[in-house]
PDB file of N, CA and C in Angstrom:
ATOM      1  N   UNK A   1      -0.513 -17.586  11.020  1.00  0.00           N
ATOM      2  CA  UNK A   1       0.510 -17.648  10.008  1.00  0.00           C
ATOM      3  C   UNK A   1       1.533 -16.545  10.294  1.00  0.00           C
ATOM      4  N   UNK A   2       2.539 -16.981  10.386  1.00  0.00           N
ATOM      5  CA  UNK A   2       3.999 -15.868  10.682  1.00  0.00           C
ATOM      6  C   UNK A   2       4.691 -15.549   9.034  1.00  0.00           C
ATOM      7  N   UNK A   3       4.420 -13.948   8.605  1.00  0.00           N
ATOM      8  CA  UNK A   3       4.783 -13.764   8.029  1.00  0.00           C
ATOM      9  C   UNK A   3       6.392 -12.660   8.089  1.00  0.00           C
ATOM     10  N   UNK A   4       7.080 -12.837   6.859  1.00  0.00           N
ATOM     11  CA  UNK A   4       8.160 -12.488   7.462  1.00  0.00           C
ATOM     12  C   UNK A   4       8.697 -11.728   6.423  1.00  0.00           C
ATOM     13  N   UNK A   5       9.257 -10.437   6.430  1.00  0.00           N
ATOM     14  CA  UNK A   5       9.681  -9.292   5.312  1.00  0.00           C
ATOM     15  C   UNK A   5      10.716  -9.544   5.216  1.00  0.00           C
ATOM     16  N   UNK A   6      11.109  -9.136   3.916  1.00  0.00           N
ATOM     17  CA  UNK A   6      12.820  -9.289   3.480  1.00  0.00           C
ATOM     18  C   UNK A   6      12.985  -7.827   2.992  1.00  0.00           C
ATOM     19  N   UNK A   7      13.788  -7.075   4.021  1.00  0.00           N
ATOM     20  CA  UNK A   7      14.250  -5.473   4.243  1.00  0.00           C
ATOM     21  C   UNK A   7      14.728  -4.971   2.385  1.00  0.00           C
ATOM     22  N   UNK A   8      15.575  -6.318   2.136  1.00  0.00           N
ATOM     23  CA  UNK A   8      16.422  -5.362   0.860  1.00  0.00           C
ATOM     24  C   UNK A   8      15.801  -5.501  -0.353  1.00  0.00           C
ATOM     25  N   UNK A   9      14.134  -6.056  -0.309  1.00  0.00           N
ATOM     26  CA  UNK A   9      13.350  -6.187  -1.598  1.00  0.00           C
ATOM     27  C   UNK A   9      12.244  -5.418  -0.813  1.00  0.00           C
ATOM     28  N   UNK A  10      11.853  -5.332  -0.007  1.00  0.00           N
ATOM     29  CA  UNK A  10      10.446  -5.142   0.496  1.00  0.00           C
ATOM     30  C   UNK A  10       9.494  -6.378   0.393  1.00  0.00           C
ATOM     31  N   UNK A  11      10.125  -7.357  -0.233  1.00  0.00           N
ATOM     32  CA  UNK A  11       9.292  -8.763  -0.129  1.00  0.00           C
ATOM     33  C   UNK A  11       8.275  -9.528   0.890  1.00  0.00           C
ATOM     34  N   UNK A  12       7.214  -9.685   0.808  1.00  0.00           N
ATOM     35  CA  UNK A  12       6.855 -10.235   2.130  1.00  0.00           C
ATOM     36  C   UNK A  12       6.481 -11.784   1.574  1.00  0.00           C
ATOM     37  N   UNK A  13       7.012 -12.632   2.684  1.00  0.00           N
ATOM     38  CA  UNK A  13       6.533 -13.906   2.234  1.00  0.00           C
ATOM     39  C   UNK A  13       6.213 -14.441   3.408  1.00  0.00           C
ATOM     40  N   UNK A  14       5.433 -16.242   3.106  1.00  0.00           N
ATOM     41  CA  UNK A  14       4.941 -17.185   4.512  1.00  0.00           C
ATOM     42  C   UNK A  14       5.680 -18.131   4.991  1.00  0.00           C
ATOM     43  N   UNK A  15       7.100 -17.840   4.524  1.00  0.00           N
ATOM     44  CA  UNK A  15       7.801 -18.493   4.715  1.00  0.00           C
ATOM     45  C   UNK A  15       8.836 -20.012   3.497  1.00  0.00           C
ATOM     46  N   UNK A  16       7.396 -20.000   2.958  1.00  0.00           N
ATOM     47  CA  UNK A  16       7.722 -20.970   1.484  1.00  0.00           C
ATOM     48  C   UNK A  16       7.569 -20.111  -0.134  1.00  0.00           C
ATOM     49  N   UNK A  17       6.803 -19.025   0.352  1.00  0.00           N
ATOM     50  CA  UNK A  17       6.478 -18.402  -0.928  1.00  0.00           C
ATOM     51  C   UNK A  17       6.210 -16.843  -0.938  1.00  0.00           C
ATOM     52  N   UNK A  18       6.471 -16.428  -2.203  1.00  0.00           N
ATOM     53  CA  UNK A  18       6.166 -14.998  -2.042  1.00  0.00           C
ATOM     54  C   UNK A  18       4.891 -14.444  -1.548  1.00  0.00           C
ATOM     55  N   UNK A  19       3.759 -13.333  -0.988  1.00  0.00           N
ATOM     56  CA  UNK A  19       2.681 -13.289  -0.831  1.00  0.00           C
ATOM     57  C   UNK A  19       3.005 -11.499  -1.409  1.00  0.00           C
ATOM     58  N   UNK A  20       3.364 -11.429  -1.336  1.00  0.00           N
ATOM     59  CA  UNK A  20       3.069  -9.578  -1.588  1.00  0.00           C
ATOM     60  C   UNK A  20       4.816  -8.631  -1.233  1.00  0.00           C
ATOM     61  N   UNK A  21       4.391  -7.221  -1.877  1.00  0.00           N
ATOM     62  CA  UNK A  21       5.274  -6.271  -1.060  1.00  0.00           C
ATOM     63  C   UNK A  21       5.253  -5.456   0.189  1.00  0.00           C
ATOM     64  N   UNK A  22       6.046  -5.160   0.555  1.00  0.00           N
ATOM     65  CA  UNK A  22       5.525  -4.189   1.854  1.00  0.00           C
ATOM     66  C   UNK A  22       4.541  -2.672   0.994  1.00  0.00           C
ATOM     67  N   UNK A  23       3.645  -2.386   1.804  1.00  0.00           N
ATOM     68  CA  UNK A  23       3.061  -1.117   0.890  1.00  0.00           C
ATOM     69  C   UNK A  23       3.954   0.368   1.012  1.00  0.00           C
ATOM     70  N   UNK A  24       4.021   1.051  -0.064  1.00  0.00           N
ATOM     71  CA  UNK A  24       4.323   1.744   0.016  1.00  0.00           C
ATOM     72  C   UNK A  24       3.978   3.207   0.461  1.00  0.00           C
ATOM     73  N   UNK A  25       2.450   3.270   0.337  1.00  0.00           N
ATOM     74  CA  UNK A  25       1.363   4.163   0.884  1.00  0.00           C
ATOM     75  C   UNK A  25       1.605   4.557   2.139  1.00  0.00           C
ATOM     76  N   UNK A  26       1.965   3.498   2.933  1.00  0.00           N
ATOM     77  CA  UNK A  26       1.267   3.653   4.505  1.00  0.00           C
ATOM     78  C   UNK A  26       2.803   3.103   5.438  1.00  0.00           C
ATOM     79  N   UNK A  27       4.078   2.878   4.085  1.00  0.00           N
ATOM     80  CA  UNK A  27       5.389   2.503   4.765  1.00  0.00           C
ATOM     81  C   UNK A  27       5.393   1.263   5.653  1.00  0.00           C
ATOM     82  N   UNK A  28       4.461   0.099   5.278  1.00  0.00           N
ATOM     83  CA  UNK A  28       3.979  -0.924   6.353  1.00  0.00           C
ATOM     84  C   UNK A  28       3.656  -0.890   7.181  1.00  0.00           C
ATOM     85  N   UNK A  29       2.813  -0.012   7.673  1.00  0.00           N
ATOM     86  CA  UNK A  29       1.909   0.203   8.892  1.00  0.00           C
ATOM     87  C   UNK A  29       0.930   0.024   8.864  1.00  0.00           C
ATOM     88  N   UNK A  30      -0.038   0.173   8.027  1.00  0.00           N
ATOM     89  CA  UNK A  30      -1.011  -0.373   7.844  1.00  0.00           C
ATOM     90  C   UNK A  30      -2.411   0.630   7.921  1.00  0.00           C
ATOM     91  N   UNK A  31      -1.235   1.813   8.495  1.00  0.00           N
ATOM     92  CA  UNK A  31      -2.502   3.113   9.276  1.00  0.00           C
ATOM     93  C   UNK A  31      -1.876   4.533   7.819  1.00  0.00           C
ATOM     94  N   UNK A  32      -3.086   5.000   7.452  1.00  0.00           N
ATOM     95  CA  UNK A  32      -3.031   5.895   6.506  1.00  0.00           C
ATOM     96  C   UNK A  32      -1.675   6.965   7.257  1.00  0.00           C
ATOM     97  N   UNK A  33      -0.723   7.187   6.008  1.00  0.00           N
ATOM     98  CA  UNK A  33       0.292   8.446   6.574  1.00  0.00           C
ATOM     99  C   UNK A  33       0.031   9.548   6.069  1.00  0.00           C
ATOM    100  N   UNK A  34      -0.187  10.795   6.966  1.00  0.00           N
ATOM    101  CA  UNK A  34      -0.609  11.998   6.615  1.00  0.00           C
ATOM    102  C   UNK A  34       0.799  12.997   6.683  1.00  0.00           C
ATOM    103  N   UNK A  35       1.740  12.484   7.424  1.00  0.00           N
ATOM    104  CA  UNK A  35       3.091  13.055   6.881  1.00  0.00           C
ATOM    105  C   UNK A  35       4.315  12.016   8.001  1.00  0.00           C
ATOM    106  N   UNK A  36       5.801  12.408   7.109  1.00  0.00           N
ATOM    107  CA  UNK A  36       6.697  12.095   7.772  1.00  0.00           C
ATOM    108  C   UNK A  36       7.508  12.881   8.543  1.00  0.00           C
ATOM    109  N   UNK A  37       7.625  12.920   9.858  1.00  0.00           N
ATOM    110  CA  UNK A  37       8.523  13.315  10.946  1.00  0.00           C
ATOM    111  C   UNK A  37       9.683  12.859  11.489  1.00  0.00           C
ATOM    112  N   UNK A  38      10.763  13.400  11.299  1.00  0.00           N
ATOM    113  CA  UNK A  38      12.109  12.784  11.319  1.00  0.00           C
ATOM    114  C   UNK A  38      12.182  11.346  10.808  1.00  0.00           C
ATOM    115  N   UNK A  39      11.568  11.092   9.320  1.00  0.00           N
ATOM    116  CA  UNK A  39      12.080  10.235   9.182  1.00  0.00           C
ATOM    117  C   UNK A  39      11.086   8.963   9.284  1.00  0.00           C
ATOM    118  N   UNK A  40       9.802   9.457  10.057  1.00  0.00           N
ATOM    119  CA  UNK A  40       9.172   8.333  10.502  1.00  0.00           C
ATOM    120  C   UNK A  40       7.591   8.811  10.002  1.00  0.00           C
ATOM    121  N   UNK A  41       6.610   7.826   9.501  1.00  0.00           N
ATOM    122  CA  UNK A  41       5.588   8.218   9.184  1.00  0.00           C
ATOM    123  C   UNK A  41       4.659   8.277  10.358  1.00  0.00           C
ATOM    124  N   UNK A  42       3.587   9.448  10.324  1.00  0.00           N
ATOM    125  CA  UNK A  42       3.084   9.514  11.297  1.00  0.00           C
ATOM    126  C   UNK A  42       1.594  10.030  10.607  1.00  0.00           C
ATOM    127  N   UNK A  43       0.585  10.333  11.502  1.00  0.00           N
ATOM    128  CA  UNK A  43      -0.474  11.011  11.013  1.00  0.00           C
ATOM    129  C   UNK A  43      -1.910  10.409  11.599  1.00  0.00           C
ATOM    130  N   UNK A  44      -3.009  10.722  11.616  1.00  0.00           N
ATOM    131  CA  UNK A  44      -4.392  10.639  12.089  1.00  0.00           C
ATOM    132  C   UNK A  44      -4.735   9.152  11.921  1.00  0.00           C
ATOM    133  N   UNK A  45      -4.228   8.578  11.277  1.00  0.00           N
ATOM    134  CA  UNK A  45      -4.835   7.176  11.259  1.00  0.00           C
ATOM    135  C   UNK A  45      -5.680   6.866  10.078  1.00  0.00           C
ATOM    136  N   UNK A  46      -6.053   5.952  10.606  1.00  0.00           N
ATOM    137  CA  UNK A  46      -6.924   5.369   9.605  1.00  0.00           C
ATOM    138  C   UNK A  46      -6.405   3.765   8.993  1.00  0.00           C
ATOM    139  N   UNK A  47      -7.177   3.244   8.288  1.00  0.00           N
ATOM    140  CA  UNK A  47      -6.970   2.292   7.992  1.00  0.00           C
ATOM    141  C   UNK A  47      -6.298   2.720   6.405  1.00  0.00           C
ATOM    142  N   UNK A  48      -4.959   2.167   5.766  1.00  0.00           N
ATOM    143  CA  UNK A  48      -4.178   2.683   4.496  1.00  0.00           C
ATOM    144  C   UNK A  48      -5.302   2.066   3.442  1.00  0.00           C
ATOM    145  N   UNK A  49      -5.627   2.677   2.653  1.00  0.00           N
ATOM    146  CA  UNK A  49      -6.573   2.426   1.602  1.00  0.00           C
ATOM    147  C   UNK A  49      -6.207   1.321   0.592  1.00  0.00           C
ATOM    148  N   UNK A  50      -4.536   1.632   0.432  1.00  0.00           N
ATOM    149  CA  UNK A  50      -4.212   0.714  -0.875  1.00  0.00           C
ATOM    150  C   UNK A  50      -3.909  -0.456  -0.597  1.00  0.00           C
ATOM    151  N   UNK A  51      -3.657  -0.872   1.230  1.00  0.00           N
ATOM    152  CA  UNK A  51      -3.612  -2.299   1.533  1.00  0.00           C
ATOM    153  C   UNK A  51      -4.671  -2.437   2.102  1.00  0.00           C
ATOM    154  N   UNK A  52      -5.278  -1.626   2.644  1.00  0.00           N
ATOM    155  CA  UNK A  52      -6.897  -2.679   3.481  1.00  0.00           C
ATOM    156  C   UNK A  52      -5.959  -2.702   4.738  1.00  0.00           C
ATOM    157  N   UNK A  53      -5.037  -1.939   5.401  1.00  0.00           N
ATOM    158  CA  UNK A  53      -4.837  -2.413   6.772  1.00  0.00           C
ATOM    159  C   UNK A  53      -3.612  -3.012   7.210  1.00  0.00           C
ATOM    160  N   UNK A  54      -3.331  -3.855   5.449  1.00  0.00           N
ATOM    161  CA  UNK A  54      -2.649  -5.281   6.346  1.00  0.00           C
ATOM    162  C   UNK A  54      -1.157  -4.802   6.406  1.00  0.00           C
ATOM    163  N   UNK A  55      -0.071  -3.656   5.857  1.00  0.00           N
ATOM    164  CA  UNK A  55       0.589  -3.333   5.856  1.00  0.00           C
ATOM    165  C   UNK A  55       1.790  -4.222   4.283  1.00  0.00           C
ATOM    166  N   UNK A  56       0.979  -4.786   3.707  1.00  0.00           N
ATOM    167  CA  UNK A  56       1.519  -5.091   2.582  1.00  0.00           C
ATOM    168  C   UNK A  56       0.807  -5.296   1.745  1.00  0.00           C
ATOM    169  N   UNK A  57       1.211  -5.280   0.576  1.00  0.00           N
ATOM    170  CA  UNK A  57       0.067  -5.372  -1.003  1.00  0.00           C
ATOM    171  C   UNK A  57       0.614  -7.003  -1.555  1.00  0.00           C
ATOM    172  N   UNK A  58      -0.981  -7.551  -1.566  1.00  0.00           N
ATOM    173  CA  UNK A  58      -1.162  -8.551  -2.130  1.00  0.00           C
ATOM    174  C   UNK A  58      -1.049  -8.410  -3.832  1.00  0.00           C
ATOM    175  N   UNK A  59      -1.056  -9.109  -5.209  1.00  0.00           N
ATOM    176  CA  UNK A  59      -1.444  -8.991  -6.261  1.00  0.00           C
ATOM    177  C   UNK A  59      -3.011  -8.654  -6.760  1.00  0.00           C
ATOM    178  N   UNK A  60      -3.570  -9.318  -6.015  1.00  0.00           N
ATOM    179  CA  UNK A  60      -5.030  -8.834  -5.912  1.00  0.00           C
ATOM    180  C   UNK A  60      -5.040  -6.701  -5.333  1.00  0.00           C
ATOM    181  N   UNK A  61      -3.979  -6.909  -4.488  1.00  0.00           N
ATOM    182  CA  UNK A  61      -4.372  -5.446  -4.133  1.00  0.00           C
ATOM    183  C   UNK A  61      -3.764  -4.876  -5.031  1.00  0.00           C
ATOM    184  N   UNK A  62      -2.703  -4.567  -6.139  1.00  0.00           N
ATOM    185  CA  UNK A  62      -1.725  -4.611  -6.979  1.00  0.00           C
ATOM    186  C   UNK A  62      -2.524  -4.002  -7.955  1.00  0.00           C
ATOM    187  N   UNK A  63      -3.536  -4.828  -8.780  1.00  0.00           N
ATOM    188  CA  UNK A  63      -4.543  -5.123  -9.567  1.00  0.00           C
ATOM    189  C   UNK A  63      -5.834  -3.982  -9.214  1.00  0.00           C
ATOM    190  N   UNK A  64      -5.973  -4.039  -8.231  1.00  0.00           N
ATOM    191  CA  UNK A  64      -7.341  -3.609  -7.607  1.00  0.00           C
ATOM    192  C   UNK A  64      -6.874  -2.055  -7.431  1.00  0.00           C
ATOM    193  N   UNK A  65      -5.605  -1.654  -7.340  1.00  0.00           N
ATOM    194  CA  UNK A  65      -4.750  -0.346  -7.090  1.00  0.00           C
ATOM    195  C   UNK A  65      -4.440   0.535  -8.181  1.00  0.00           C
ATOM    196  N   UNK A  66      -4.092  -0.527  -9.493  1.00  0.00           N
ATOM    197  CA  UNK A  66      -3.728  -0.359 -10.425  1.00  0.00           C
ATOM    198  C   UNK A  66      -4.968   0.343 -11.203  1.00  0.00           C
ATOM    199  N   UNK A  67      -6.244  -0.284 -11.497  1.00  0.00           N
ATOM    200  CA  UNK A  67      -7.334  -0.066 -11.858  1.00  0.00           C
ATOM    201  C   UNK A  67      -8.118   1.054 -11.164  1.00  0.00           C
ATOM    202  N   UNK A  68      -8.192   1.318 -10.399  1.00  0.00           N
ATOM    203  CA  UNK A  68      -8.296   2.689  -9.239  1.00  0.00           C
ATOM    204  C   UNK A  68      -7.632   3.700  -9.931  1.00  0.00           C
ATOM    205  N   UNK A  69      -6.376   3.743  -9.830  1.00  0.00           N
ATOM    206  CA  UNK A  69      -5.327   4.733 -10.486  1.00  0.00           C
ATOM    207  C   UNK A  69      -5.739   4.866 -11.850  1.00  0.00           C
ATOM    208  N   UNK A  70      -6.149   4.088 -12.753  1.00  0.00           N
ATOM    209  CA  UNK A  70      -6.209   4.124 -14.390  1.00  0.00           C
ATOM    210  C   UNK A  70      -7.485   4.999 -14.465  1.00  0.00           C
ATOM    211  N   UNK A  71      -8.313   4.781 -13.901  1.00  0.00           N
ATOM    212  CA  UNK A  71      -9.723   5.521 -13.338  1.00  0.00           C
ATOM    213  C   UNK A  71      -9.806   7.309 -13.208  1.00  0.00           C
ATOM    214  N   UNK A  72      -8.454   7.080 -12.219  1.00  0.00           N
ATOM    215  CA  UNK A  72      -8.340   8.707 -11.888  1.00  0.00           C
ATOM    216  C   UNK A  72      -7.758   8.984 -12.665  1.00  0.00           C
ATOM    217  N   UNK A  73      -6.778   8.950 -13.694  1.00  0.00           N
ATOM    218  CA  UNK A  73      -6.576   9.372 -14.503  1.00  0.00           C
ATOM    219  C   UNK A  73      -6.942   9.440 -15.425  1.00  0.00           C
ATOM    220  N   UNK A  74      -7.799   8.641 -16.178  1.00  0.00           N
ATOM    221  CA  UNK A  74      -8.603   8.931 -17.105  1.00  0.00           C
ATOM    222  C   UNK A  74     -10.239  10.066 -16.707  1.00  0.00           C
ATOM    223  N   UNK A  75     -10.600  10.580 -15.760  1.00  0.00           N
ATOM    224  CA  UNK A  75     -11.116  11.365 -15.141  1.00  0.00           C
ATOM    225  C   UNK A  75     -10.215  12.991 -15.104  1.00  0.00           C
ATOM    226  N   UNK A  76      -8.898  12.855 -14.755  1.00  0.00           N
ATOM    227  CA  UNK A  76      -8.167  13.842 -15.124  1.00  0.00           C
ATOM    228  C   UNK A  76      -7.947  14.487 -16.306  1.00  0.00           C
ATOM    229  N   UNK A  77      -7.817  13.500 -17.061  1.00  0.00           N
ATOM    230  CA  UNK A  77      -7.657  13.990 -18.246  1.00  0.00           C
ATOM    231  C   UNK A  77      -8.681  13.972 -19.164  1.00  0.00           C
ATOM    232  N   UNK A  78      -9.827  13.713 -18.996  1.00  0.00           N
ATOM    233  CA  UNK A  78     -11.240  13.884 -19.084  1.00  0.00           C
ATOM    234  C   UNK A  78     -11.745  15.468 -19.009  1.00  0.00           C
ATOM    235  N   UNK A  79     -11.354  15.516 -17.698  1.00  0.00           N
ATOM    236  CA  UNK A  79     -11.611  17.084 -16.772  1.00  0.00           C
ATOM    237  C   UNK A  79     -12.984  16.825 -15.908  1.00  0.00           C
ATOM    238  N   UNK A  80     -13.085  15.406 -15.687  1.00  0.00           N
ATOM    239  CA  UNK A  80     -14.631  15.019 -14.976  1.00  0.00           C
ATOM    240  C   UNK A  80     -13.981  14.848 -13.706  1.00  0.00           C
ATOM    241  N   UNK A  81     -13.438  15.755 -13.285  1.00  0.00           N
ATOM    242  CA  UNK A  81     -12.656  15.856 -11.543  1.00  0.00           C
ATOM    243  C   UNK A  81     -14.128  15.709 -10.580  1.00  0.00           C
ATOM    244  N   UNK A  82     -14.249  14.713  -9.936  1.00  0.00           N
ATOM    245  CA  UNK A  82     -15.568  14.914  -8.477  1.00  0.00           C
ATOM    246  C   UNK A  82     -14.987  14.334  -7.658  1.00  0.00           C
TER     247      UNK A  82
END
């Protein structure tokens, strides 16, 4: 399947339909960013946590990201930091 980004939304679609955004975590790469260098993300790797890899967020990942985040913050403000 050839998927194909649209630059001035971050949109990613299959051509007939929307499927996700580009991620913002990992700048569509797909590899965890540990910092940016002129401009360009760079860093040790890894697979980006909040897409699984694929370099864009599905709604399922959206959801699954969202609930993660609600987590840590309610832990923060808890003060149950581990």
């Amino acid at each position: 399947m050839t998927l194909y980004l649209r630059k001035t939304t971050g949109e990613v679609h299959d051509g007939t339909k929307r499927i996700g955004h580009r991620c913002d975590r990992c700048a569509g790469t797909g590899q965890f960013v540990t910092m940016v260098l002129n401009g360009k993300p760079t860093g040790p790797g890894g697979i980006c946590f909040r897409c699984e890899g694929k370099g864009y967020q599905t709604p399922e990942d959206e959801k699954r990201n969202e609930a993660y985040d609600e987590l840590s913050a309610a832990r923060a403000c808890a003060g149950d930091l581990r």
